[in-house]
Every structure is written in structure tokens, then in C-alpha cells.
C-alpha atoms as a PDB file:
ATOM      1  CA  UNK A   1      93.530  35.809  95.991  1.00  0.00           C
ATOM      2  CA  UNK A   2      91.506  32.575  96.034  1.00  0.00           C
ATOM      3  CA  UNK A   3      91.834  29.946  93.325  1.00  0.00           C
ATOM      4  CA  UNK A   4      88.913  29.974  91.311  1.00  0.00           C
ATOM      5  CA  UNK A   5      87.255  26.623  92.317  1.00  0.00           C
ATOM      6  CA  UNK A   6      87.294  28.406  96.322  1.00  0.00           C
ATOM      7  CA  UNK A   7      85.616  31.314  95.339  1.00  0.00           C
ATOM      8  CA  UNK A   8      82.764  29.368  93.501  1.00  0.00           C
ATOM      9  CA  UNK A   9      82.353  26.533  95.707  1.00  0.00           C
ATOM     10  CA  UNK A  10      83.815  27.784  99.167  1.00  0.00           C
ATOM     11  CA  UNK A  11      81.298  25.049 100.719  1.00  0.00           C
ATOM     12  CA  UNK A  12      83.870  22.378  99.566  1.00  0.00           C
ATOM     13  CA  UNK A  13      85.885  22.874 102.626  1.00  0.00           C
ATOM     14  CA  UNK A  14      88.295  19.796 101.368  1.00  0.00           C
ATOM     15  CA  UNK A  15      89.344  22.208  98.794  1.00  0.00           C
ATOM     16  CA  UNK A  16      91.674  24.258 101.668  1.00  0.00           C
ATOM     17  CA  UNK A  17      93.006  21.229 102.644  1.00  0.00           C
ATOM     18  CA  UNK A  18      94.311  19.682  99.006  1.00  0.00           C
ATOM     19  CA  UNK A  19      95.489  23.444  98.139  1.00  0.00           C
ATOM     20  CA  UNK A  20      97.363  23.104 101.044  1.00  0.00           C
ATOM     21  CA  UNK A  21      99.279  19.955 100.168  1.00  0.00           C
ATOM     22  CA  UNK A  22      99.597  20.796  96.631  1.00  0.00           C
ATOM     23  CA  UNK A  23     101.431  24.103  97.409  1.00  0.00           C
ATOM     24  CA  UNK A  24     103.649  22.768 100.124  1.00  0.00           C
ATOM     25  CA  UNK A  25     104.439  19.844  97.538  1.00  0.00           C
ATOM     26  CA  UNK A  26     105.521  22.744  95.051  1.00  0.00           C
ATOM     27  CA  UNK A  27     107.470  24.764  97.353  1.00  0.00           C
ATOM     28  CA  UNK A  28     104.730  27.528  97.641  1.00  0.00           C
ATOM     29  CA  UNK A  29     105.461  27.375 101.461  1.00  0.00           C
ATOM     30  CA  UNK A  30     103.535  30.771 102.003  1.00  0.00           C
ATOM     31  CA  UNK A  31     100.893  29.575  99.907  1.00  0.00           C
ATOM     32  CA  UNK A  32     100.436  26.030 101.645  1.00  0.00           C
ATOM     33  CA  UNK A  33     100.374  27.542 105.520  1.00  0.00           C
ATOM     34  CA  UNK A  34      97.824  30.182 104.296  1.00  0.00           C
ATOM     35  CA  UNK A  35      95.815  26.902 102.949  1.00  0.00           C
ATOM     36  CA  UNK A  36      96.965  24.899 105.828  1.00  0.00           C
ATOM     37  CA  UNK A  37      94.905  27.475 108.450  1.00  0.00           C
ATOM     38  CA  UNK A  38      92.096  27.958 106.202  1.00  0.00           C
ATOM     39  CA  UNK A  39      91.964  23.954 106.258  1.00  0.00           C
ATOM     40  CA  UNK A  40      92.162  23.941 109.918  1.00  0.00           C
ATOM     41  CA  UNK A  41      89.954  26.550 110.508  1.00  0.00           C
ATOM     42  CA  UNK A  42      86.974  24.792 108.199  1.00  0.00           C
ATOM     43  CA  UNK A  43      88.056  21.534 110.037  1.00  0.00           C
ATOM     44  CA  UNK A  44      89.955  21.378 113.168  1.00  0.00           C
ATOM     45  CA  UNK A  45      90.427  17.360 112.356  1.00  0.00           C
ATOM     46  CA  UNK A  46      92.719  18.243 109.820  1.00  0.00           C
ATOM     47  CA  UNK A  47      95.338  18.856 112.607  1.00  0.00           C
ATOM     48  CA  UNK A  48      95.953  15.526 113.130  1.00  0.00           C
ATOM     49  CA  UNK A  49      95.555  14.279 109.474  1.00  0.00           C
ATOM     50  CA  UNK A  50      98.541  16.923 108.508  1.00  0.00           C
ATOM     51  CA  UNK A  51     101.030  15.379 111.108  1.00  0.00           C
ATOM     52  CA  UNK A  52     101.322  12.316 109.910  1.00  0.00           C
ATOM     53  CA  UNK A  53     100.233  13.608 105.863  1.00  0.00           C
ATOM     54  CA  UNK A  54     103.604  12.969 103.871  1.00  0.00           C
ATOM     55  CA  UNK A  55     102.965  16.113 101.139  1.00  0.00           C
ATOM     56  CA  UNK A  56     104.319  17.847 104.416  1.00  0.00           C
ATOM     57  CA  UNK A  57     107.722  16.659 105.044  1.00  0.00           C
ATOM     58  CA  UNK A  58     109.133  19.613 103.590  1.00  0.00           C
ATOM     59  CA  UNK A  59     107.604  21.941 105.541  1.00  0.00           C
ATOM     60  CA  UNK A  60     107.506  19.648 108.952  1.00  0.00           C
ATOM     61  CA  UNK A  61     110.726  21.196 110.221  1.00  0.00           C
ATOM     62  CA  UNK A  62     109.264  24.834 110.346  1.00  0.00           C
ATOM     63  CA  UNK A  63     107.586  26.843 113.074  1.00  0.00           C
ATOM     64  CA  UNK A  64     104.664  27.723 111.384  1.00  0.00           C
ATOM     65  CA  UNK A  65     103.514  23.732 110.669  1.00  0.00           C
ATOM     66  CA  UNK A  66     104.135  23.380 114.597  1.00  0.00           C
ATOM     67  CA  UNK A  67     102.376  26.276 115.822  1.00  0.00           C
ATOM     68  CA  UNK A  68      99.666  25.538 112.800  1.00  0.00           C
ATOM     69  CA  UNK A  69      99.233  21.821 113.570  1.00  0.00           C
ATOM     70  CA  UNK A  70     101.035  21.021 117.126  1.00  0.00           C
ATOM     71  CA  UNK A  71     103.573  18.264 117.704  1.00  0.00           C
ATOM     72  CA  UNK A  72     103.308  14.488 117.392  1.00  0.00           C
END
């Protein structure tokens, strides 16, 4: 399910992106690689802005943020 803001204004592609760091800063690690793809997906920049974005550091050390993002 889509936070509310995405379903109304799904143009506002940054909206993936923030999700994503907000849930990976709150431990929703699920949550925040679902966001994460849909960010990537919108924007394929975002790959490089998420390796060196800090609100990942807890999830840097799994697969998925690898395989979602690549390596430095």
C-alpha cells in the first residue's frame, strides 16, 4: 500500500526516494528497499546519490542495497 501523498501525487518522483530514507532510518528495512527500487526505477541517478547517502548506513551491509544500488 502506497502512502497517501504517492497515490495523489505519484508525479513527485522525489517522494520514493525520501520514503526510502525515512524507512531505512526507522528500521522499516522491507519498507525502505521497496522505496529504494521505486526511487531507482523513477530515477536511475539515485544510484549513486544512495551510496554515499548516510540515512543508509544501516542497511549498507545488506545484499539487497548492493544488488539495488551497486558498490562504491
Amino acid at each position: 500500500m502506497l502512502p497517501r501523498g504517492l497515490e495523489e501525487r505519484a508525479e513527485l518522483r522525489g517522494l520514493h526516494d525520501n520514503l526510502a530514507c525515512f524507512t531505512a532510518l526507522a528500521g522499516n528495512i522491507e519498507e525502505a528497499f521497496e522505496n529504494l527500487a521505486l526511487a531507482i526505477d523513477d530515477s536511475p541517478g539515485i544510484r549513486e546519490l544512495a551510496r554515499a547517502d548516510p540515512d543508509f548506513d544501516g542497511v549498507r551491509d545488506d545484499p539487497r542495497f548492493v544488488e539495488l544500488v551497486g558498490e562504491e
